[in-house]
N, C-alpha and C. Protein backbone atom coordinates (compact mmCIF):
# COMPACT_ATOMS: atom_id res chain seq x y z
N UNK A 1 -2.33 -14.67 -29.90
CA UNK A 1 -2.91 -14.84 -28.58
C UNK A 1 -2.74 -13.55 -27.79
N UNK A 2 -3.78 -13.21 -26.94
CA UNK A 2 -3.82 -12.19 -26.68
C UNK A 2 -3.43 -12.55 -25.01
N UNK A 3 -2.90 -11.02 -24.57
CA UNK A 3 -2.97 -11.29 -22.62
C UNK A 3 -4.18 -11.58 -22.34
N UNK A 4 -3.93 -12.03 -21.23
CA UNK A 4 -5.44 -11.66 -20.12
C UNK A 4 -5.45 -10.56 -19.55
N UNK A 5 -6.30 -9.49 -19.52
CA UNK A 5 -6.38 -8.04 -18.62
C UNK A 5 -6.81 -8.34 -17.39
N UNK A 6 -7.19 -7.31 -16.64
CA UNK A 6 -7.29 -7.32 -15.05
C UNK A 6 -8.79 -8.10 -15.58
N UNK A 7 -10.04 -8.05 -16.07
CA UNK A 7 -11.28 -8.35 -15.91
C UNK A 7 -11.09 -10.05 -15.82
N UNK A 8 -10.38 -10.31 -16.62
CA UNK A 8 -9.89 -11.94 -17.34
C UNK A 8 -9.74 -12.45 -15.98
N UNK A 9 -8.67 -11.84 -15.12
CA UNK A 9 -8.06 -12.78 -14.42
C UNK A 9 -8.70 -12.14 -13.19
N UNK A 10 -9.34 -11.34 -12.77
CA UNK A 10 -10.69 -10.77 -11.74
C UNK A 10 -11.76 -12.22 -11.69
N UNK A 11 -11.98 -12.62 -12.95
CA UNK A 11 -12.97 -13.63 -13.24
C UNK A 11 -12.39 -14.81 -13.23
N UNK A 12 -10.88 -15.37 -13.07
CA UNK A 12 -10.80 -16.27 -13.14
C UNK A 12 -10.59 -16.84 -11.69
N UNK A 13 -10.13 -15.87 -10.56
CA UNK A 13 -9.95 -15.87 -9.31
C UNK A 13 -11.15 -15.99 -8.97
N UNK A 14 -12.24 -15.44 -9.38
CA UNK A 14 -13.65 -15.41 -8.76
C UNK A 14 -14.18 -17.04 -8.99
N UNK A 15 -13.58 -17.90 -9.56
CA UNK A 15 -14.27 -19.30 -10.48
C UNK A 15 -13.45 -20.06 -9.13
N UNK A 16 -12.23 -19.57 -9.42
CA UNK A 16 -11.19 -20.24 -8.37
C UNK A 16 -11.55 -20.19 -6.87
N UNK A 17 -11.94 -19.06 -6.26
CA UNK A 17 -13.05 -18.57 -4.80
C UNK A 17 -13.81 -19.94 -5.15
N UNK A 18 -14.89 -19.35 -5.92
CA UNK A 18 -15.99 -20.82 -6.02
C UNK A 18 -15.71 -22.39 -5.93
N UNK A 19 -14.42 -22.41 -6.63
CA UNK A 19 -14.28 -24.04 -6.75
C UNK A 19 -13.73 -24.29 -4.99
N UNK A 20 -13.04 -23.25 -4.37
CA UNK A 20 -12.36 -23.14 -3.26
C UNK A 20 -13.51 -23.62 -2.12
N UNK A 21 -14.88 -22.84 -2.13
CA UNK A 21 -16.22 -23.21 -1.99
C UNK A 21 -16.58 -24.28 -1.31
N UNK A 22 -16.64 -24.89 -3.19
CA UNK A 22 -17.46 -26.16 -3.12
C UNK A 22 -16.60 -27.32 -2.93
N UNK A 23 -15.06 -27.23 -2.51
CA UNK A 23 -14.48 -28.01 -2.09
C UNK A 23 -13.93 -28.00 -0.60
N UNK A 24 -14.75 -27.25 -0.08
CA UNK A 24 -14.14 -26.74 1.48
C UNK A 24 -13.08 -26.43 1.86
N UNK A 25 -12.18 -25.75 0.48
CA UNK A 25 -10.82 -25.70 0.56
C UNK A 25 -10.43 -24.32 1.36
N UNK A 26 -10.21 -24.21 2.54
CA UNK A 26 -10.17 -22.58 2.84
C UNK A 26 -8.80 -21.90 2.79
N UNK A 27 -7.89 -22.86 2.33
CA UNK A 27 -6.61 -21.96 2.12
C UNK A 27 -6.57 -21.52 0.60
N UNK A 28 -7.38 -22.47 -0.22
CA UNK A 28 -6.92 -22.28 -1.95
C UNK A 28 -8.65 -20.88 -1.56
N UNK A 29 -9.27 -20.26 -1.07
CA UNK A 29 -10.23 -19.12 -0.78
C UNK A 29 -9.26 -18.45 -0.55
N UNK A 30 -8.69 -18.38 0.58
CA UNK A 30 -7.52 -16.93 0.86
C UNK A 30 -6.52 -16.54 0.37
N UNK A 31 -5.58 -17.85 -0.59
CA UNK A 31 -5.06 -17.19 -1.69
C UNK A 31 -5.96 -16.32 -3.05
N UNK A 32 -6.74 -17.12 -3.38
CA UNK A 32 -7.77 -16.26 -4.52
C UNK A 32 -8.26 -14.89 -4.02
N UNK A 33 -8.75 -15.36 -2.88
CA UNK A 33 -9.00 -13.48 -2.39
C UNK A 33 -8.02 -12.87 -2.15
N UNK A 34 -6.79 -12.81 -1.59
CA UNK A 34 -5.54 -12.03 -1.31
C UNK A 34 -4.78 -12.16 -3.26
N UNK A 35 -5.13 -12.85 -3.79
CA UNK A 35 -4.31 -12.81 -5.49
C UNK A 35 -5.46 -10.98 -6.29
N UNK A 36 -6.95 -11.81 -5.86
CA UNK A 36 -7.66 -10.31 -6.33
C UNK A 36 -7.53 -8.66 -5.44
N UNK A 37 -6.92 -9.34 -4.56
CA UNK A 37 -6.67 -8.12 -3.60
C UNK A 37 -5.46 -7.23 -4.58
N UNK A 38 -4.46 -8.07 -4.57
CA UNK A 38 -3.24 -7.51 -4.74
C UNK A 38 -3.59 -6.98 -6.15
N UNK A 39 -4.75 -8.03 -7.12
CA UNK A 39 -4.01 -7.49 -8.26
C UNK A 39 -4.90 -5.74 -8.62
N UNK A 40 -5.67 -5.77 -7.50
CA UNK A 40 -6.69 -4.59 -7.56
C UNK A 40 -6.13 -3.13 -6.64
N UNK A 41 -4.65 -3.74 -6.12
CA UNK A 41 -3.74 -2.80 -5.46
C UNK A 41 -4.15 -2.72 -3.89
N UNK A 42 -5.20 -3.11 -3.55
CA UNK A 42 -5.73 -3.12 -2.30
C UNK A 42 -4.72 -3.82 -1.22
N UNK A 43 -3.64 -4.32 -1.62
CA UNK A 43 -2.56 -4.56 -0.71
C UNK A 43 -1.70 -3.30 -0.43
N UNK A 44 -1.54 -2.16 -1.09
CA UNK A 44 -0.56 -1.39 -1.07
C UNK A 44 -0.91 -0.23 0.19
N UNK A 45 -0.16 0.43 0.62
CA UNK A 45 -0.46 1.09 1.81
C UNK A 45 -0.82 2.94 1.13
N UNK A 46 -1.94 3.70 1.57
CA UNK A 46 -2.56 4.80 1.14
C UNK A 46 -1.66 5.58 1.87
N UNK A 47 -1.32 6.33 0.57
CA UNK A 47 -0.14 7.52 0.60
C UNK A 47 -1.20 9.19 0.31
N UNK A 48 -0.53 9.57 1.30
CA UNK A 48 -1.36 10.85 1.53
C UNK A 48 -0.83 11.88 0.61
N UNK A 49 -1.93 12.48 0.18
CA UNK A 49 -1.04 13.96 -0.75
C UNK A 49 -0.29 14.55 -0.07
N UNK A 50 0.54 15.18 -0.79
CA UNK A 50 1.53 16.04 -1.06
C UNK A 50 1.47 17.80 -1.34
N UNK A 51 1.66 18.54 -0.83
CA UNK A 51 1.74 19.57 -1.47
C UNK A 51 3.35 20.05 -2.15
N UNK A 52 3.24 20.35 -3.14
CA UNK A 52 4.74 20.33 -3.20
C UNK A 52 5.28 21.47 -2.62
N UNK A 53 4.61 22.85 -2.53
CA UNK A 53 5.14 23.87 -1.55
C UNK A 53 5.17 23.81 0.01
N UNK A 54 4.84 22.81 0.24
CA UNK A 54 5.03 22.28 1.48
C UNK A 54 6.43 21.50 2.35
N UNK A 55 6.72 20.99 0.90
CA UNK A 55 7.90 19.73 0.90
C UNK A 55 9.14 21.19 1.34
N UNK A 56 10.12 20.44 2.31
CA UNK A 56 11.21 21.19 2.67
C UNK A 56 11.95 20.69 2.08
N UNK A 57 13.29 20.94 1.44
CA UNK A 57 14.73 20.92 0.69
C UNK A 57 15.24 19.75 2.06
N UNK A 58 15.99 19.05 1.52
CA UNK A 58 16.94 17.86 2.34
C UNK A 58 17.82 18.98 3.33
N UNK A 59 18.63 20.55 1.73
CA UNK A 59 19.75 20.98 3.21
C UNK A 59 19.22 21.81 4.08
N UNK A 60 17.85 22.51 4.20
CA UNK A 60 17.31 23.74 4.63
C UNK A 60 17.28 22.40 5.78
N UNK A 61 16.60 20.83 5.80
CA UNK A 61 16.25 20.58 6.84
C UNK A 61 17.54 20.10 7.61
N UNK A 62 17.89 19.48 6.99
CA UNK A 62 19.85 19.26 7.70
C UNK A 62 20.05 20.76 8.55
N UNK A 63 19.89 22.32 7.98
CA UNK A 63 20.49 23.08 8.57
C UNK A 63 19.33 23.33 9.98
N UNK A 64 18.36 23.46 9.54
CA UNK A 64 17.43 23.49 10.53
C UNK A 64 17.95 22.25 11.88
N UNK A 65 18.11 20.84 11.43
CA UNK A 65 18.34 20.21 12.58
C UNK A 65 19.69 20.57 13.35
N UNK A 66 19.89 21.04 12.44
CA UNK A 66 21.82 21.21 12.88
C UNK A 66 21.58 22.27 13.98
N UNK A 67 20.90 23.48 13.65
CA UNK A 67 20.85 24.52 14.85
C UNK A 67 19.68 24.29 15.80
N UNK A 68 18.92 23.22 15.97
CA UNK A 68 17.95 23.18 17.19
C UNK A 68 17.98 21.68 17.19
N UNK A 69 18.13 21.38 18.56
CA UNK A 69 18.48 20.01 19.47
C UNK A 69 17.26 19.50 19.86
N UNK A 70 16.03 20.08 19.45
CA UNK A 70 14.37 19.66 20.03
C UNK A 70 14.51 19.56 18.51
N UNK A 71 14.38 20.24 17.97
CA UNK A 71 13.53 19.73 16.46
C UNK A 71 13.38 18.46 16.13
N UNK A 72 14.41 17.59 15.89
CA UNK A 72 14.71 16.23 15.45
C UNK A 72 13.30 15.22 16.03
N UNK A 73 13.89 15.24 17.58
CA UNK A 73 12.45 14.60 18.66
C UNK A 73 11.22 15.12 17.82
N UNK A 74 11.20 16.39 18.35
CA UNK A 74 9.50 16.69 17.57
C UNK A 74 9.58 15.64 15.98
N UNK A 75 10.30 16.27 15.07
CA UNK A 75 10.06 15.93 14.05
C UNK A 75 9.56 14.26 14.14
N UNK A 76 10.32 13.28 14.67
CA UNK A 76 10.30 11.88 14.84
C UNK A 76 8.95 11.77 15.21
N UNK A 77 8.30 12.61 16.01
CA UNK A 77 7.14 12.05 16.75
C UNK A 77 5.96 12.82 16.18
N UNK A 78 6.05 13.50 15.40
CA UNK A 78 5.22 14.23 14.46
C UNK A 78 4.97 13.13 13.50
N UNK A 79 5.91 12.23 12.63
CA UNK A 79 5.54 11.45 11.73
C UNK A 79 5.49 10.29 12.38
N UNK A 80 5.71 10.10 13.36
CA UNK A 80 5.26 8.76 14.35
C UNK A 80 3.73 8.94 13.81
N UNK A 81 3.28 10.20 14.43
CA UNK A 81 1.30 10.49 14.27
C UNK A 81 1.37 10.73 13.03
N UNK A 82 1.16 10.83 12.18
CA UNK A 82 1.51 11.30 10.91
C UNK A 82 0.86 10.03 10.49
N UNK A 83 1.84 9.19 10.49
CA UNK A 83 1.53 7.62 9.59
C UNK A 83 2.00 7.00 10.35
């Protein structure tokens, strides 16, 4: 016996929507659509690239906060807007 792959169970949620349908069931609809959501990753939150020469070292930024008393604030409210 074999798994079911994503198409298998894409199609079986889609039968499940339908029966959800034709039975006026609207909670067994929003699990089937939130089950194809998730399993299509569309639940997960979009992570922005990276450059890796961009990325600062943990101690360069420790030393950086250590000698300026504004940085920290900025920094906080930079990735406030950020994400």
């Amino acid at each position: 016996m074999r798994l079911p792959g994503i198409n298998d169970l894409i199609q079986d949620l889609q039968l499940a929507k339908q029966i959800a349908i034709e039975d006026r069931n609207p909670n067994a609809l929003i699990m089937a659509t939130v089950s194809q959501a998730k399993l299509l990753g569309l639940d997960k939150p979009i992570i922005k690239d990276v450059n890796a020469d961009a990325v600062q070292s943990i101690s360069d930024l420790m030393n950086e906060l250590a000698n300026d008393d504004q940085l920290l604030p900025k920094r906080i409210s930079h990735a406030q807007d950020e994400y």
